[in-house]
C-alpha atoms as a PDB file:
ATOM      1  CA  UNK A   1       0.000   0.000   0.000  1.00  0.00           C
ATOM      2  CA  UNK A   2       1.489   3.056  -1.038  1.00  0.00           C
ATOM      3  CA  UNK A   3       1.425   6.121   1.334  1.00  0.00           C
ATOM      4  CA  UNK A   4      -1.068   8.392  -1.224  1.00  0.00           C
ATOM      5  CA  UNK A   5      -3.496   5.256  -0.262  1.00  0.00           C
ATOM      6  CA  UNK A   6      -2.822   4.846   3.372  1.00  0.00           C
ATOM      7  CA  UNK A   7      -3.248   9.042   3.760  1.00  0.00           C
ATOM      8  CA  UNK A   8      -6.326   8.610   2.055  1.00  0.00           C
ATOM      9  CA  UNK A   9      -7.882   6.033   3.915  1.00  0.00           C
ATOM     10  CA  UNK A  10      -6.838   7.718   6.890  1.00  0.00           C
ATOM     11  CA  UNK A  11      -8.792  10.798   6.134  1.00  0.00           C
ATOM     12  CA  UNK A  12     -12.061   8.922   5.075  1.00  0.00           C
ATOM     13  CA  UNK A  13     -11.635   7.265   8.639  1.00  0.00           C
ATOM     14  CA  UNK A  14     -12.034  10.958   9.692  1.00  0.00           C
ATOM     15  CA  UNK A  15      -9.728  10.166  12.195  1.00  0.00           C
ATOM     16  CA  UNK A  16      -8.191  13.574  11.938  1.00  0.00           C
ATOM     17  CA  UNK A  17     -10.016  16.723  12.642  1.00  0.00           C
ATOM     18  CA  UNK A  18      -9.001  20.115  11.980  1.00  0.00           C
ATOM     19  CA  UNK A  19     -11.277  21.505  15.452  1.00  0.00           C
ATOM     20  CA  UNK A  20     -10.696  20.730  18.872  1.00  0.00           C
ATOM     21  CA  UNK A  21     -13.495  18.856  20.062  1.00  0.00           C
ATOM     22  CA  UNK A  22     -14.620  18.654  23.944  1.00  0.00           C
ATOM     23  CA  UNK A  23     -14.462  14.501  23.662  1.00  0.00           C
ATOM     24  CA  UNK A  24     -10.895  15.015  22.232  1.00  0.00           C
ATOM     25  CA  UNK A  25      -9.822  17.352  24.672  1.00  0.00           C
ATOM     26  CA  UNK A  26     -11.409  14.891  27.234  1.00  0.00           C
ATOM     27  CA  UNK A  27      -9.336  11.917  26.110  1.00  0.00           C
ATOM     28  CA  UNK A  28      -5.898  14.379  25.594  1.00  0.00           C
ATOM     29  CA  UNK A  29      -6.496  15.503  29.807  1.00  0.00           C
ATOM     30  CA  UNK A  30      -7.177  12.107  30.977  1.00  0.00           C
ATOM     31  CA  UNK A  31      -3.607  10.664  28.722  1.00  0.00           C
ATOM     32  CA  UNK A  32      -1.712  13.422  30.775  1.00  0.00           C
ATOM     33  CA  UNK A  33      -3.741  12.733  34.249  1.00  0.00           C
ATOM     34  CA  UNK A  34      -3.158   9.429  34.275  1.00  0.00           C
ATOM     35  CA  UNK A  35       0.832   9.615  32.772  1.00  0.00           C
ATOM     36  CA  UNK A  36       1.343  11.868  35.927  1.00  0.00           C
ATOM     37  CA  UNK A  37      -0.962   8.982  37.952  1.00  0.00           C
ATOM     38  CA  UNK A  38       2.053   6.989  36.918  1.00  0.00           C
ATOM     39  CA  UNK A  39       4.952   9.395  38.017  1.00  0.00           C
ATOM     40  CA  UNK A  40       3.728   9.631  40.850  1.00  0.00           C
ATOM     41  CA  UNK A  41       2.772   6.416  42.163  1.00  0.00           C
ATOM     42  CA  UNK A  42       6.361   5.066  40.709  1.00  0.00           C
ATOM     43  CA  UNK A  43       8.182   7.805  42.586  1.00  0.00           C
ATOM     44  CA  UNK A  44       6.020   7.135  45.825  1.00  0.00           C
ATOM     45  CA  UNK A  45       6.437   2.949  45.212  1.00  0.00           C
ATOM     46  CA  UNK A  46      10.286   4.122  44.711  1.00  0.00           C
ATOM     47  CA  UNK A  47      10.795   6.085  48.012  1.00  0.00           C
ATOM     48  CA  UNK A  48       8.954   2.953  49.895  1.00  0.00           C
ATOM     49  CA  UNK A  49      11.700   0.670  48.727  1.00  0.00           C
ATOM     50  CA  UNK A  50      10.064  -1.032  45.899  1.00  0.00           C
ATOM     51  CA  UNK A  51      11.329  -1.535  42.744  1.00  0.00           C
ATOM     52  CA  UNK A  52      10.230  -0.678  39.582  1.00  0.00           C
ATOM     53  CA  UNK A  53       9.304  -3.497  37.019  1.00  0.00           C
ATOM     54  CA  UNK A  54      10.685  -1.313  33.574  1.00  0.00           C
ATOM     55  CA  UNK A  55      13.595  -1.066  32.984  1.00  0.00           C
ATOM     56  CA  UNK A  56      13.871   2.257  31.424  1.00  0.00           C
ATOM     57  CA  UNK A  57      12.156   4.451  33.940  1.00  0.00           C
ATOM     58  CA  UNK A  58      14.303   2.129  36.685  1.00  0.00           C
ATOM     59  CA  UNK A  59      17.237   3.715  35.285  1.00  0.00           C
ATOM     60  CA  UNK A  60      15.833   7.364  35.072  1.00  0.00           C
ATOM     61  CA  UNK A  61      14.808   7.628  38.822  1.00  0.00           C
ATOM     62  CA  UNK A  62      18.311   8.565  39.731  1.00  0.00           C
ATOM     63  CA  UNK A  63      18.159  11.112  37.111  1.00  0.00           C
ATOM     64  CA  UNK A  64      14.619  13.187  38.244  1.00  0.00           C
ATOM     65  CA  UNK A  65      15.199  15.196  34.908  1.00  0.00           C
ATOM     66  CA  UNK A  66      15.228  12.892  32.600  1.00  0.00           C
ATOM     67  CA  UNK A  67      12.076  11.548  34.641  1.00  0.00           C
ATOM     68  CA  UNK A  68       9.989  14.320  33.918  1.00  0.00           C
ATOM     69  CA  UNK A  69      11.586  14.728  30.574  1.00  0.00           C
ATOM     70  CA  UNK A  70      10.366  11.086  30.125  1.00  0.00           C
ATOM     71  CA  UNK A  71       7.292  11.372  31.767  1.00  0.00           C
ATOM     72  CA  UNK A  72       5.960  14.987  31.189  1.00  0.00           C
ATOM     73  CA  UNK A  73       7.439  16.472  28.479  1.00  0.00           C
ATOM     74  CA  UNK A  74       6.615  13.557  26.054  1.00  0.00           C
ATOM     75  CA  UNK A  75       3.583  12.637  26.875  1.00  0.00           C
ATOM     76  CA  UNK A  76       2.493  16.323  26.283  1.00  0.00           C
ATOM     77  CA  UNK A  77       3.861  16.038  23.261  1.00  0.00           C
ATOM     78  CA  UNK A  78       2.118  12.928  22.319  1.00  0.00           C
ATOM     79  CA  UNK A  79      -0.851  14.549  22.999  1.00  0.00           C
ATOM     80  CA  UNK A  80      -0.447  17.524  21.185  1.00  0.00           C
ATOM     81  CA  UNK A  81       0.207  16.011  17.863  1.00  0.00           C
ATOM     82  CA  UNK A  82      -1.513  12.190  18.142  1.00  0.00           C
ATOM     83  CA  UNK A  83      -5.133  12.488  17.405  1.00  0.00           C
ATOM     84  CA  UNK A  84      -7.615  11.599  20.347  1.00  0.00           C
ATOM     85  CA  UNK A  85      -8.729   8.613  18.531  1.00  0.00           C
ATOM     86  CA  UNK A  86      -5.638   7.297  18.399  1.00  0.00           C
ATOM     87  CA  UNK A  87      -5.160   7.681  22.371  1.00  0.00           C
ATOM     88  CA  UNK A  88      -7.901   6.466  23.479  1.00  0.00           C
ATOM     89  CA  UNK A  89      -6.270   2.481  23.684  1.00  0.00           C
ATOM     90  CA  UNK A  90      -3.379   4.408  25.150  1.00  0.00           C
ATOM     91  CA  UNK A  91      -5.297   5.607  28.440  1.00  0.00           C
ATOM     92  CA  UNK A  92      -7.663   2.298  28.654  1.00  0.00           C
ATOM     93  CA  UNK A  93      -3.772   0.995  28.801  1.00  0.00           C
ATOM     94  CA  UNK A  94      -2.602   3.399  31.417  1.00  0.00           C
ATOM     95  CA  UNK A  95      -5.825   3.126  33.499  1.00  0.00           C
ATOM     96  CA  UNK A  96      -4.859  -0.370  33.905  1.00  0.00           C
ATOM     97  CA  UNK A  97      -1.138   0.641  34.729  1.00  0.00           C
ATOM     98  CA  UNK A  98      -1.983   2.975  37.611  1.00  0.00           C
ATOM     99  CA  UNK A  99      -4.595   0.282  38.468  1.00  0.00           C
ATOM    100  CA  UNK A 100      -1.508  -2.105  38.758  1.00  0.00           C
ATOM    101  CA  UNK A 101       0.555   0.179  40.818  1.00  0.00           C
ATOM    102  CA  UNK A 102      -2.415   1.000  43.371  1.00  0.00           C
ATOM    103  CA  UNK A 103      -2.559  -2.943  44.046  1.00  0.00           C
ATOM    104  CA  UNK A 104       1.049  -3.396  43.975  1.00  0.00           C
ATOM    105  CA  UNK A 105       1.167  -0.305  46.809  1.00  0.00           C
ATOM    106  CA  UNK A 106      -2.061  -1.692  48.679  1.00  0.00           C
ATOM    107  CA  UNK A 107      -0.256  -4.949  48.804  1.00  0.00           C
ATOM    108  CA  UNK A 108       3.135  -3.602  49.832  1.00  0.00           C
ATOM    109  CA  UNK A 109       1.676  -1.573  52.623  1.00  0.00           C
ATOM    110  CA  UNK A 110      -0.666  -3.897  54.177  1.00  0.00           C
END
C-alpha cells in the first residue's frame, strides 16, 4: 500500500479533525492525568523501597530530569500532535497501569 493510499484512507476514517473537540480534549487531559498517575505512584512505590518493574524508567529515577523529561514532556507532546482517537487504547492501557501500581502499593503496605 502506497502512502497516497494509506493518507487517504486515513482521512475517510475521519480520524483527523481540523477543530478541537470537547471529547478530544477529554481523552488528551485524561492521557496526561493518568501519565502523571504513573509518576507519581512510581516515585512514591520508589521512596517505599520497591522496585520498579521497567527497565527504562528504573534507570531514570536517579536522574529526576530525565524523569519528567520522560514522563511529562513527552507525553504532552504525544498529545499535542496524536489524534484523540488514536489515544484512546493508550489511556484504557494506562488506566490499567496505575490500576496495577495501586494494588502493587495496597499490597506492599498492608
Amino acid at each position: 500500500m502506497t502512502t497516497a493510499r494509506l493518507a487517504n484512507r486515513l482521512r475517510q476514517l475521519n480520524i483527523f479533525r481540523e477543530q478541537p473537540t470537547p471529547l478530544g480534549i477529554g481523552v488528551k487531559a485524561c492521557y496526561l492525568v493518568l501519565q502523571q498517575l504513573d509518576l507519581g505512584l512510581t516515585v512514591y512505590a520508589a521512596s517505599l523501597g520497591l522496585s520498579e518493574m521497567n527497565p527504562w524508567i528504573r534507570s531514570l529515577l536517579g536522574s529526576p530530569m530525565q524523569l519528567v523529561t520522560f514522563k511529562l514532556a513527552i507525553p504532552l507532546f504525544i498529545a499535542w500532535v496524536v489524534p484523540y482517537k488514536l489515544l484512546i487504547p493508550a489511556c484504557l492501557l494506562l488506566a490499567v497501569v496505575v490500576g496495577w501500581n495501586l494494588r502493587e502499593l495496597a499490597v506492599a503496605i498492608w
